[in-house]
PDB file of N, CA and C in Angstrom:
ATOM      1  N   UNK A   1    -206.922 103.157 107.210  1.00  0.00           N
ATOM      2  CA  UNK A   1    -208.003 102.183 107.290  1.00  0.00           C
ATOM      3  C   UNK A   1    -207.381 100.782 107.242  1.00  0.00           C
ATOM      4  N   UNK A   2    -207.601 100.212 108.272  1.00  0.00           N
ATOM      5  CA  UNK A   2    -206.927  98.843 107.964  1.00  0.00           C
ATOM      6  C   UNK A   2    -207.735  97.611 106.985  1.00  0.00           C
ATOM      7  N   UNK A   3    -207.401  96.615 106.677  1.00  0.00           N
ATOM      8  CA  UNK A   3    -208.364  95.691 105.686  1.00  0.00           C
ATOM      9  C   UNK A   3    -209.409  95.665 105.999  1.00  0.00           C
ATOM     10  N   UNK A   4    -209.854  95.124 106.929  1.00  0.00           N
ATOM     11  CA  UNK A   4    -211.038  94.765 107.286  1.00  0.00           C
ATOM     12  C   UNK A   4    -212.231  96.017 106.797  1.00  0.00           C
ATOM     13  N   UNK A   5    -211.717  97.017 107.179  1.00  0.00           N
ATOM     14  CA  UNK A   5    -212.632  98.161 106.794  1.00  0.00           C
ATOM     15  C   UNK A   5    -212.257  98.603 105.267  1.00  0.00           C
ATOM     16  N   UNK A   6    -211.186  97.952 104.248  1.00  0.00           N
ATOM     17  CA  UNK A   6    -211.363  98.359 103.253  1.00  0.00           C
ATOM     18  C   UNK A   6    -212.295  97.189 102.504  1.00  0.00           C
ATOM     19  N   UNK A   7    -211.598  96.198 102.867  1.00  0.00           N
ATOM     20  CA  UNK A   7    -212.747  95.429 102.353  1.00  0.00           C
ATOM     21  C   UNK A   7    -214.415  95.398 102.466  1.00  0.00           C
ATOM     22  N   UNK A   8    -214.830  95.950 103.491  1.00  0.00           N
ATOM     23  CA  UNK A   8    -216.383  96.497 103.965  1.00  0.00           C
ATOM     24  C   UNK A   8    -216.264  97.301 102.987  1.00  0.00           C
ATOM     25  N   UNK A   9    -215.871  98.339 102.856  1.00  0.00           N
ATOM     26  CA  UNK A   9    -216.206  99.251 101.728  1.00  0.00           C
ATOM     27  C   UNK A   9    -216.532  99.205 100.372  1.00  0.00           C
ATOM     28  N   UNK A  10    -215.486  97.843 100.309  1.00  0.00           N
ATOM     29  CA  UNK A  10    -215.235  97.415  99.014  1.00  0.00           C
ATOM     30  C   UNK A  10    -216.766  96.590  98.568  1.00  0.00           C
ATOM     31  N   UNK A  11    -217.577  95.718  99.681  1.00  0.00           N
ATOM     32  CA  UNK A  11    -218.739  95.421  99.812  1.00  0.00           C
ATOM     33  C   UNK A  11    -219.862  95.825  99.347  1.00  0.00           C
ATOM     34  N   UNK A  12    -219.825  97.480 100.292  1.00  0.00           N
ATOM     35  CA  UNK A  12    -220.687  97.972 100.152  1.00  0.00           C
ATOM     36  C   UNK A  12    -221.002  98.731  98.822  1.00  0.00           C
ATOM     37  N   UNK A  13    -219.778  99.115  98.264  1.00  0.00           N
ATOM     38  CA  UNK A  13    -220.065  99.653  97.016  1.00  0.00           C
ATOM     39  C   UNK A  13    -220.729  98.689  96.065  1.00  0.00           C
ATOM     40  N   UNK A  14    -220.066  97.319  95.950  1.00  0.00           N
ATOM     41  CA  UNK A  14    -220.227  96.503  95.316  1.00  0.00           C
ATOM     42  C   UNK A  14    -222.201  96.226  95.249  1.00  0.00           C
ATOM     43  N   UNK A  15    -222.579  96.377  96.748  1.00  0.00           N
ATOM     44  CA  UNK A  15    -223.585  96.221  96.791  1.00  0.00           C
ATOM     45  C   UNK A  15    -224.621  97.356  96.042  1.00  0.00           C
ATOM     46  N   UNK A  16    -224.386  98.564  96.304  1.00  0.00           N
ATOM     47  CA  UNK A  16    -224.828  99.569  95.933  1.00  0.00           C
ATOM     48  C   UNK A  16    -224.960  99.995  94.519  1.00  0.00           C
ATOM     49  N   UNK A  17    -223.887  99.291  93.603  1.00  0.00           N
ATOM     50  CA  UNK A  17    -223.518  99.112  92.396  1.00  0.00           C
ATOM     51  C   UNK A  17    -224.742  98.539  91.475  1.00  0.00           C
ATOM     52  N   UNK A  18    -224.711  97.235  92.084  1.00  0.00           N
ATOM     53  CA  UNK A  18    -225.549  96.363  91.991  1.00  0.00           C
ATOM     54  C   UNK A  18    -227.272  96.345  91.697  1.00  0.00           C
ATOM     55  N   UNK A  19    -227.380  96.911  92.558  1.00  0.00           N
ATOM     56  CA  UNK A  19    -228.589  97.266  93.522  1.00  0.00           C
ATOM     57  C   UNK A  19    -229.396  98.571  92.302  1.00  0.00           C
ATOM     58  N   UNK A  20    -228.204  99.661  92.250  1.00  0.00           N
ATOM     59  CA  UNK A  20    -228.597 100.750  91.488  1.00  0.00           C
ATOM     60  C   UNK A  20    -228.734 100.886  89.805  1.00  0.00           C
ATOM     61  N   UNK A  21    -228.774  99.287  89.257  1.00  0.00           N
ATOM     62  CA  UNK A  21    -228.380  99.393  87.642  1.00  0.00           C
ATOM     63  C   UNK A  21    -229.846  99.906  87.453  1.00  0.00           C
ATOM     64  N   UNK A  22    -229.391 100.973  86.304  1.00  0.00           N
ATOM     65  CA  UNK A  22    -230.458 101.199  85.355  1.00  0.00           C
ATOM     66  C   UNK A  22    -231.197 100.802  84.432  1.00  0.00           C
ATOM     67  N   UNK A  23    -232.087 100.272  84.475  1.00  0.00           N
ATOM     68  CA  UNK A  23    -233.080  99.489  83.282  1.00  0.00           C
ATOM     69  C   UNK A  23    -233.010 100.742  82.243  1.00  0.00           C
ATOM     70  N   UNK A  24    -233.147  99.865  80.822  1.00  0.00           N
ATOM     71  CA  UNK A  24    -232.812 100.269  79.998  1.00  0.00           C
ATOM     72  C   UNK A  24    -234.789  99.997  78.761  1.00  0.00           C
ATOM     73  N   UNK A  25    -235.114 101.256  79.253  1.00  0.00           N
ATOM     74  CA  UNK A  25    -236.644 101.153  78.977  1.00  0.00           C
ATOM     75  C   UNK A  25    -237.212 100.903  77.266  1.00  0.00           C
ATOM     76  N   UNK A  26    -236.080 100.813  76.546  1.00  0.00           N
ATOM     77  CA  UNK A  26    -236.605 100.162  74.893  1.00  0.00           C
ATOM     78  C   UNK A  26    -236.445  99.037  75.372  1.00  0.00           C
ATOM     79  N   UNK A  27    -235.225  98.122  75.857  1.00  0.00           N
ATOM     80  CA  UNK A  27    -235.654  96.667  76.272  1.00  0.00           C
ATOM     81  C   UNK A  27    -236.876  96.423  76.890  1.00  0.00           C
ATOM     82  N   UNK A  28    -237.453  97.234  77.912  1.00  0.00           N
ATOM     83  CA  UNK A  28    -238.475  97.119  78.487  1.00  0.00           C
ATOM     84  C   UNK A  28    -239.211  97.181  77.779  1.00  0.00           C
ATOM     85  N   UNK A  29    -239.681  97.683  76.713  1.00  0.00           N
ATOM     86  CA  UNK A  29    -240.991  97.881  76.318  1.00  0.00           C
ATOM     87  C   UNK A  29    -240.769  96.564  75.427  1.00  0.00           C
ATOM     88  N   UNK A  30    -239.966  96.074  74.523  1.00  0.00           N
ATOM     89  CA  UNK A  30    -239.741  94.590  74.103  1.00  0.00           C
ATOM     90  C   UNK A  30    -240.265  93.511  74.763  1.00  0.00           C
ATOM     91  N   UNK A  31    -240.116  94.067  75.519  1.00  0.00           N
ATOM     92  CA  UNK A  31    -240.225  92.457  77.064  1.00  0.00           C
ATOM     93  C   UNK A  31    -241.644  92.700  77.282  1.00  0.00           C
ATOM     94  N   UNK A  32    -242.093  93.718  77.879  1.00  0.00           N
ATOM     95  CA  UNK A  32    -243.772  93.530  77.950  1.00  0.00           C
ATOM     96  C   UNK A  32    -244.939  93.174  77.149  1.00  0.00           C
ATOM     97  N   UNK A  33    -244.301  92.707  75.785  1.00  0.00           N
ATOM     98  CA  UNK A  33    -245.431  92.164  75.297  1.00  0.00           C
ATOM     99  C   UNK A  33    -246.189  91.266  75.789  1.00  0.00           C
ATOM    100  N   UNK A  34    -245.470  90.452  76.581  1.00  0.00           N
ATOM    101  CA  UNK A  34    -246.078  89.750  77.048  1.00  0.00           C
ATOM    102  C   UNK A  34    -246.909  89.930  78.579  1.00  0.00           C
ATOM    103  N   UNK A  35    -246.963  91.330  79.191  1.00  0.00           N
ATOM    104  CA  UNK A  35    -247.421  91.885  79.939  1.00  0.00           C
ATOM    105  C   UNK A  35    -248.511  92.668  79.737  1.00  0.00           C
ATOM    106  N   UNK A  36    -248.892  92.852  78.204  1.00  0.00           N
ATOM    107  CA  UNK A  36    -249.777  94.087  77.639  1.00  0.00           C
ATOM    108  C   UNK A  36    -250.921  93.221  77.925  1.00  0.00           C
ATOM    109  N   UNK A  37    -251.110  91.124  77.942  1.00  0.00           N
ATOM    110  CA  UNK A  37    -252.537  90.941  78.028  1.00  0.00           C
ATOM    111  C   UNK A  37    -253.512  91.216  79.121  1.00  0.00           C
ATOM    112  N   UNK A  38    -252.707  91.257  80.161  1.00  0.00           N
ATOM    113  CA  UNK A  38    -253.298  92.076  81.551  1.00  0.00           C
ATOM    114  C   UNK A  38    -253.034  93.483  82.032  1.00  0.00           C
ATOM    115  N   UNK A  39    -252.085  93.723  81.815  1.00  0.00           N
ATOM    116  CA  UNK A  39    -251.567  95.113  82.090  1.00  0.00           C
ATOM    117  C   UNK A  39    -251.748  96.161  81.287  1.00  0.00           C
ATOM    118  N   UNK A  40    -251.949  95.926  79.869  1.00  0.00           N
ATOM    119  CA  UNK A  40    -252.320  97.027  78.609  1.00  0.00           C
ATOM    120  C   UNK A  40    -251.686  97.287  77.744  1.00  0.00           C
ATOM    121  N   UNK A  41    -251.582  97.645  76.774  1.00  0.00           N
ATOM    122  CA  UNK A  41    -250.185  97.872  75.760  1.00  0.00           C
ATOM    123  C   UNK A  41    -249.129  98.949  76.703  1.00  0.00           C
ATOM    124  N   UNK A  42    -250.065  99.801  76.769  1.00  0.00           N
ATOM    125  CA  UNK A  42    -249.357 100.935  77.257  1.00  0.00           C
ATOM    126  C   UNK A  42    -249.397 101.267  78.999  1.00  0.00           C
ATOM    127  N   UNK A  43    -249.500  99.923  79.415  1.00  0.00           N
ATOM    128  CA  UNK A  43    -249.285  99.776  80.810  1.00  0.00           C
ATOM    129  C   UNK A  43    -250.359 100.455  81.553  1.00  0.00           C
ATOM    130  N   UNK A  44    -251.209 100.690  80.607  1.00  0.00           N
ATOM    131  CA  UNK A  44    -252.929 101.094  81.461  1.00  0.00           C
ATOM    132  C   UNK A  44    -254.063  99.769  81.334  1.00  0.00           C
ATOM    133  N   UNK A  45    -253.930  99.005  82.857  1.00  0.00           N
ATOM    134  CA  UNK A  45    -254.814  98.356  82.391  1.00  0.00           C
ATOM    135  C   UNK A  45    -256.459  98.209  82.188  1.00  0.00           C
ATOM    136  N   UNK A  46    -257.032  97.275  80.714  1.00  0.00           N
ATOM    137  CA  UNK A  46    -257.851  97.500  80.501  1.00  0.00           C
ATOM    138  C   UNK A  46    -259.003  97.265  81.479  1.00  0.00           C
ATOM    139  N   UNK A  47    -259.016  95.834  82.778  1.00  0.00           N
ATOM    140  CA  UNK A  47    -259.451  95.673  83.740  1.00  0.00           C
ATOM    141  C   UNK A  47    -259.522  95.931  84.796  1.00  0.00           C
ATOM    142  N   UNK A  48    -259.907  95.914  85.945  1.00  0.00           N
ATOM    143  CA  UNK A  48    -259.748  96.676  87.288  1.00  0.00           C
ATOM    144  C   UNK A  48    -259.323  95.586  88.198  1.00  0.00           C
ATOM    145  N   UNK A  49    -259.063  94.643  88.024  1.00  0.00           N
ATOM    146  CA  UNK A  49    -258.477  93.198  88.659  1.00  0.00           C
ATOM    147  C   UNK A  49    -257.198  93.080  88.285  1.00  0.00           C
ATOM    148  N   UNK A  50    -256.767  93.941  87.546  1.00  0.00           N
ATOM    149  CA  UNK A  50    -255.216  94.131  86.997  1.00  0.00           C
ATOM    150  C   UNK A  50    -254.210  95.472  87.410  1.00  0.00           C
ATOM    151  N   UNK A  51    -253.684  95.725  88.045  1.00  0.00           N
ATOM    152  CA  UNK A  51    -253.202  96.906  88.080  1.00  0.00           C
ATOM    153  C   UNK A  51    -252.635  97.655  87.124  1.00  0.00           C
ATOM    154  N   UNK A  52    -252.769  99.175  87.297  1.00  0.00           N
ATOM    155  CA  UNK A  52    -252.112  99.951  85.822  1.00  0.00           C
ATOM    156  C   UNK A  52    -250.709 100.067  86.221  1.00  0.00           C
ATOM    157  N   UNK A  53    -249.385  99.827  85.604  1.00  0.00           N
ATOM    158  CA  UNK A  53    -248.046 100.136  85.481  1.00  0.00           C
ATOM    159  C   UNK A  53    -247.454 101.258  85.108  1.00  0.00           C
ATOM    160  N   UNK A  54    -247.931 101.876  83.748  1.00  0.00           N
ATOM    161  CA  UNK A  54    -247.291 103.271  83.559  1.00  0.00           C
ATOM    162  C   UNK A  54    -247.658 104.086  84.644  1.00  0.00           C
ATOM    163  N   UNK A  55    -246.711 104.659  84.645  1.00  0.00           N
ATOM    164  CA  UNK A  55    -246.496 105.630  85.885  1.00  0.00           C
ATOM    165  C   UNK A  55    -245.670 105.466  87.329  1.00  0.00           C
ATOM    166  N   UNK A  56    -245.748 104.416  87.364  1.00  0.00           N
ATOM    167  CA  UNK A  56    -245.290 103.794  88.527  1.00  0.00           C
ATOM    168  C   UNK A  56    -243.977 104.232  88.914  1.00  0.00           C
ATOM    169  N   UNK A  57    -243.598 104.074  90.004  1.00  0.00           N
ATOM    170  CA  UNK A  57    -241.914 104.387  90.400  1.00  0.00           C
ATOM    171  C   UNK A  57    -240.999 103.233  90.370  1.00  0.00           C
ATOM    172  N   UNK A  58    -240.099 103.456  89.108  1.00  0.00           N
ATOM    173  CA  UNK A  58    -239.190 102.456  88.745  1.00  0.00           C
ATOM    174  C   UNK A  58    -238.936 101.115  89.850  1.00  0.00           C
ATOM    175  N   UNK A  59    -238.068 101.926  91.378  1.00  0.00           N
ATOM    176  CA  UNK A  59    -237.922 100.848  92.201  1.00  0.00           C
ATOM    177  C   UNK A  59    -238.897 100.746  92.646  1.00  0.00           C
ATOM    178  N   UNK A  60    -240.220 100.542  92.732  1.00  0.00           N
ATOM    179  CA  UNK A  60    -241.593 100.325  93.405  1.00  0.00           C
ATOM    180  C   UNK A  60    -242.052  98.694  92.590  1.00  0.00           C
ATOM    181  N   UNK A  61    -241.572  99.035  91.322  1.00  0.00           N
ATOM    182  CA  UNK A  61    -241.775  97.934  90.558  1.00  0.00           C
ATOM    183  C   UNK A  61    -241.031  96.968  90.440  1.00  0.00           C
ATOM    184  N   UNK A  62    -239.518  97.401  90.602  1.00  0.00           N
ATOM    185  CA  UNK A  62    -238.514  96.216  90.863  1.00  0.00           C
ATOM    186  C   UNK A  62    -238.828  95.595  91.980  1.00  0.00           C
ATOM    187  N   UNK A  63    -239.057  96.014  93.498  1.00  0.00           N
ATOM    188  CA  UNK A  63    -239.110  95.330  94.153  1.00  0.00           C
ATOM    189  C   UNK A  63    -240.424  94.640  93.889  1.00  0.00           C
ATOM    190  N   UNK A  64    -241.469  95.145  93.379  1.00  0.00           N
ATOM    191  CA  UNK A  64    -242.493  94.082  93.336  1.00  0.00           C
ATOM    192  C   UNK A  64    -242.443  92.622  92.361  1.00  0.00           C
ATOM    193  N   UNK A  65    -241.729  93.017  91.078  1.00  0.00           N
ATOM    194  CA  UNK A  65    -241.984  92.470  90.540  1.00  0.00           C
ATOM    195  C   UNK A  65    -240.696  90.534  91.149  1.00  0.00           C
ATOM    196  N   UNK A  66    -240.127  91.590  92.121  1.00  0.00           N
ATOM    197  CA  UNK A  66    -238.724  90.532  92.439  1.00  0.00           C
ATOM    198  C   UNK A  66    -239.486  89.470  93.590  1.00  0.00           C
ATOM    199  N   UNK A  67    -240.610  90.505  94.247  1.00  0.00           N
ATOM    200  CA  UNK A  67    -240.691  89.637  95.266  1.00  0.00           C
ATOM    201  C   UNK A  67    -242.058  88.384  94.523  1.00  0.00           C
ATOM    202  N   UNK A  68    -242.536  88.764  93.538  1.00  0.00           N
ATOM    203  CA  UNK A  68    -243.410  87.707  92.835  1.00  0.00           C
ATOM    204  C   UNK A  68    -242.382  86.686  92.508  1.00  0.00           C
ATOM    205  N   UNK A  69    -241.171  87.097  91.941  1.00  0.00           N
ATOM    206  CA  UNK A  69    -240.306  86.295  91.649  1.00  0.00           C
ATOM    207  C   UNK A  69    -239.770  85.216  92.648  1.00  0.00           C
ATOM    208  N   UNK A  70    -239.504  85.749  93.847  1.00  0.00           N
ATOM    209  CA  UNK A  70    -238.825  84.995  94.857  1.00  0.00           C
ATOM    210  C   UNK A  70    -239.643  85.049  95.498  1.00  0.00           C
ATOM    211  N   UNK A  71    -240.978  84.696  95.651  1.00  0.00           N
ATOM    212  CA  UNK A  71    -241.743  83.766  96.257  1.00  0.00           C
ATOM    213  C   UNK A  71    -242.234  85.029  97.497  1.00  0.00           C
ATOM    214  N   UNK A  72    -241.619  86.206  98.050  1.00  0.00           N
ATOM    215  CA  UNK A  72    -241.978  86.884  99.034  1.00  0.00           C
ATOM    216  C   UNK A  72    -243.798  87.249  99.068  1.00  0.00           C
ATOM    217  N   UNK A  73    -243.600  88.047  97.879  1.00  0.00           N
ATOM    218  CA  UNK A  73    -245.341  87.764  97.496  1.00  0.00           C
ATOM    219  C   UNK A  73    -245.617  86.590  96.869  1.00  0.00           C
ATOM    220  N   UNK A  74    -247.149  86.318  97.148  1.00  0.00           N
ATOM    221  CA  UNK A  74    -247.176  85.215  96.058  1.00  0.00           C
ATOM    222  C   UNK A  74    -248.611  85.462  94.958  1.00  0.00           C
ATOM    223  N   UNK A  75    -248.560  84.928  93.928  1.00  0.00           N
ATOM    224  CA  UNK A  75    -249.428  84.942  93.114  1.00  0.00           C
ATOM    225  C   UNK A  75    -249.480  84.024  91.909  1.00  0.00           C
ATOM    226  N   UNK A  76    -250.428  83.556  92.481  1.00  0.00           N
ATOM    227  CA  UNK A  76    -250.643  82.298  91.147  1.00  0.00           C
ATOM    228  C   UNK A  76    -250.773  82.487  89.603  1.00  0.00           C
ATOM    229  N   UNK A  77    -250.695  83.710  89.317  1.00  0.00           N
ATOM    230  CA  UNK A  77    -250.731  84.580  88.346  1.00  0.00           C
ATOM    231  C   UNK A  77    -249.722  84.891  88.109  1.00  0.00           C
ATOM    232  N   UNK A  78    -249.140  86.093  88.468  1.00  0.00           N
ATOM    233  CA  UNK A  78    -247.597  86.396  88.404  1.00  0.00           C
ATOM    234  C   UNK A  78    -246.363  85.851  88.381  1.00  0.00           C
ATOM    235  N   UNK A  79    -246.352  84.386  89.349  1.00  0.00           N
ATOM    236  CA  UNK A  79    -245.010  83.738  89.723  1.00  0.00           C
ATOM    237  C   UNK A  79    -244.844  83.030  88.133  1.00  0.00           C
ATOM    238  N   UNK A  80    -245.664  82.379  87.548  1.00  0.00           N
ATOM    239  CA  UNK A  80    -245.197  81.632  86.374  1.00  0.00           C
ATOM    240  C   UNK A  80    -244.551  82.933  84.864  1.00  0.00           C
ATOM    241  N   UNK A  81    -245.068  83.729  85.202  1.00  0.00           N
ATOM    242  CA  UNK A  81    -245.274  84.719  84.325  1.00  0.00           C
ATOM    243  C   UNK A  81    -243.939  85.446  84.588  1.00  0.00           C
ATOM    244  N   UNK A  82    -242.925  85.986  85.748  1.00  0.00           N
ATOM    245  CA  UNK A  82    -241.861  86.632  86.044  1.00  0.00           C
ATOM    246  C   UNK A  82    -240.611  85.541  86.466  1.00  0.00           C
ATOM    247  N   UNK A  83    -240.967  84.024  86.679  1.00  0.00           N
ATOM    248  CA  UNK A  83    -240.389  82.691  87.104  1.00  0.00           C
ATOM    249  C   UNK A  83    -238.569  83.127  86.163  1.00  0.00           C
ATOM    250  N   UNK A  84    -239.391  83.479  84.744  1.00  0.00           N
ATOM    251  CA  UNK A  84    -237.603  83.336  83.585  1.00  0.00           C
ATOM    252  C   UNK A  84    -236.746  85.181  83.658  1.00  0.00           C
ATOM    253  N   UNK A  85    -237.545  85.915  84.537  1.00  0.00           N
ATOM    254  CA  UNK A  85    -237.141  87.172  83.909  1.00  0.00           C
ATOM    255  C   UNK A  85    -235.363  86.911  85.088  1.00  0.00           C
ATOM    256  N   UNK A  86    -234.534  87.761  84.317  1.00  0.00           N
ATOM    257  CA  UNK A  86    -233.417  88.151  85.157  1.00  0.00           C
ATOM    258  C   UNK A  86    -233.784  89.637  85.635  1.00  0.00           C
ATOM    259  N   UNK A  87    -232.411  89.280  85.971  1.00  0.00           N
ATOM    260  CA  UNK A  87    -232.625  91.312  87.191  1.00  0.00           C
ATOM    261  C   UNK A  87    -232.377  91.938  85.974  1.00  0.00           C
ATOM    262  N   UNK A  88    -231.701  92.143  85.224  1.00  0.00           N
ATOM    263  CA  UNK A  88    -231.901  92.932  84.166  1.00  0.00           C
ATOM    264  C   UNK A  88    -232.642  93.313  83.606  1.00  0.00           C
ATOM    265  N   UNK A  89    -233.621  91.972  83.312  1.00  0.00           N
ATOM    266  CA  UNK A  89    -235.050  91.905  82.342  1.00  0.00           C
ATOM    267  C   UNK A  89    -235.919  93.217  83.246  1.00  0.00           C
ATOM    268  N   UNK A  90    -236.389  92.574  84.603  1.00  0.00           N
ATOM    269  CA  UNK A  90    -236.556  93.484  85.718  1.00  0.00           C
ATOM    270  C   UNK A  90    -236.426  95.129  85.453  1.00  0.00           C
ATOM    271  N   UNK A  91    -235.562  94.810  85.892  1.00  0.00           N
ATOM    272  CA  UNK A  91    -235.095  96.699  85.491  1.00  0.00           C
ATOM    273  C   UNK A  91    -235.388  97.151  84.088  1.00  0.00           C
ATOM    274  N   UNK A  92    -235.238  96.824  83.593  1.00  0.00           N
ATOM    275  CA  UNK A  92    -235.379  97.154  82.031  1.00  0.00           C
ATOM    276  C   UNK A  92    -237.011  97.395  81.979  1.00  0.00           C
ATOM    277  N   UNK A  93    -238.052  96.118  82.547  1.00  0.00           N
ATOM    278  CA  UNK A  93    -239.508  96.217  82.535  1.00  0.00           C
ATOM    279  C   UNK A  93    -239.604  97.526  83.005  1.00  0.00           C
ATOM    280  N   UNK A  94    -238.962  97.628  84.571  1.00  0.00           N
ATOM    281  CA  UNK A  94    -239.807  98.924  85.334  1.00  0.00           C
ATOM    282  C   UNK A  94    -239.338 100.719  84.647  1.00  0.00           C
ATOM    283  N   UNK A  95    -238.182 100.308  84.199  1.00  0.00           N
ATOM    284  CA  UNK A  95    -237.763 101.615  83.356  1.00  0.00           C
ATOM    285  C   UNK A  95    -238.696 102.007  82.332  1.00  0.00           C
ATOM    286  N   UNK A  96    -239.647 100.577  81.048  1.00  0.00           N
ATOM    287  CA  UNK A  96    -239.898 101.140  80.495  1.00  0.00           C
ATOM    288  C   UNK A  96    -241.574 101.683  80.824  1.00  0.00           C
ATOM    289  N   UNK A  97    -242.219 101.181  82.192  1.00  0.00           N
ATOM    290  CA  UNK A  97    -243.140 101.146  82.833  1.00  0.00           C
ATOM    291  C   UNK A  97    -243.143 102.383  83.130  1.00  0.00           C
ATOM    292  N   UNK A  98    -241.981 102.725  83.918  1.00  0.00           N
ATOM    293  CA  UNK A  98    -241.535 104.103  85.010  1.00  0.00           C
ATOM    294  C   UNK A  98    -242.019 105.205  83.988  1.00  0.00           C
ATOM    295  N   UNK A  99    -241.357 104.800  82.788  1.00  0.00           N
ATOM    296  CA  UNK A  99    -241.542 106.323  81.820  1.00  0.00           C
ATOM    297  C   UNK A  99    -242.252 106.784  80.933  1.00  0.00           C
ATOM    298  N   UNK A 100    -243.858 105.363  81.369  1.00  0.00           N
ATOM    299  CA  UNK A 100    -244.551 105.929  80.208  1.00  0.00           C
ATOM    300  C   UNK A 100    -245.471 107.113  81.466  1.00  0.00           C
ATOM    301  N   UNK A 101    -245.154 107.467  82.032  1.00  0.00           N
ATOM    302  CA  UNK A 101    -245.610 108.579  83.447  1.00  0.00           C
ATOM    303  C   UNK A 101    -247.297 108.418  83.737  1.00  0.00           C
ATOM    304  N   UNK A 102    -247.550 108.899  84.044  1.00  0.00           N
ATOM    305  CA  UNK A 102    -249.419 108.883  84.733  1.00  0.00           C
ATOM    306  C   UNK A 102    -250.064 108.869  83.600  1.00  0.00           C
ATOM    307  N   UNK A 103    -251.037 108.724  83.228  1.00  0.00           N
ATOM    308  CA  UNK A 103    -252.337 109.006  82.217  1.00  0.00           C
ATOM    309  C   UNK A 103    -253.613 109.308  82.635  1.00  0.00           C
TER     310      UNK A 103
END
């Protein structure tokens, strides 16, 4: 393999690496307190103008919650509210979201 293609490789893992960290769902559930006033303690929300979270599929939620973040979706609601989280925080939310399963 000459450079060029080790270095691509070297990329792509990097990317994939990245991409695949595992949220770590006791941080998550730390962090959503401040998510329980719309969303529910236990990620069932109490309103119907709010969506329910437990259950959800981990990356279903990262990407949502990233694209409130970076402006892809928008919501006048959400953007101030996810504006400080890191990708970590992120992952960590949807892990501990992901595993409280259906209700």
């Amino acid at each position: 393999m000459n450079q060029m293609g080790k270095a691509f490789s070297i990329l792509v893992l990097l990317f994939f690496t990245a991409v695949s960290y595992a949220g770590d769902a006791e941080a998550g559930k730390t962090k959503s307190v401040t998510c329980a006033a719309c969303h529910g303690g236990a990620g069932i929300s109490p309103v119907g103008t709010f969506p329910t979270l437990a259950g959800q599929k981990e990356q279903y939620l990262i990407t949502q919650i990233t694209a409130f973040k970076d402006g892809t979706r928008e919501s006048a609601q959400m953007a101030p509210m996810v504006s400080g989280l890191s990708d970590e925080d992120i992952a960590n939310l949807a892990a501990y979201y992901a595993s409280l399963g259906c209700k």
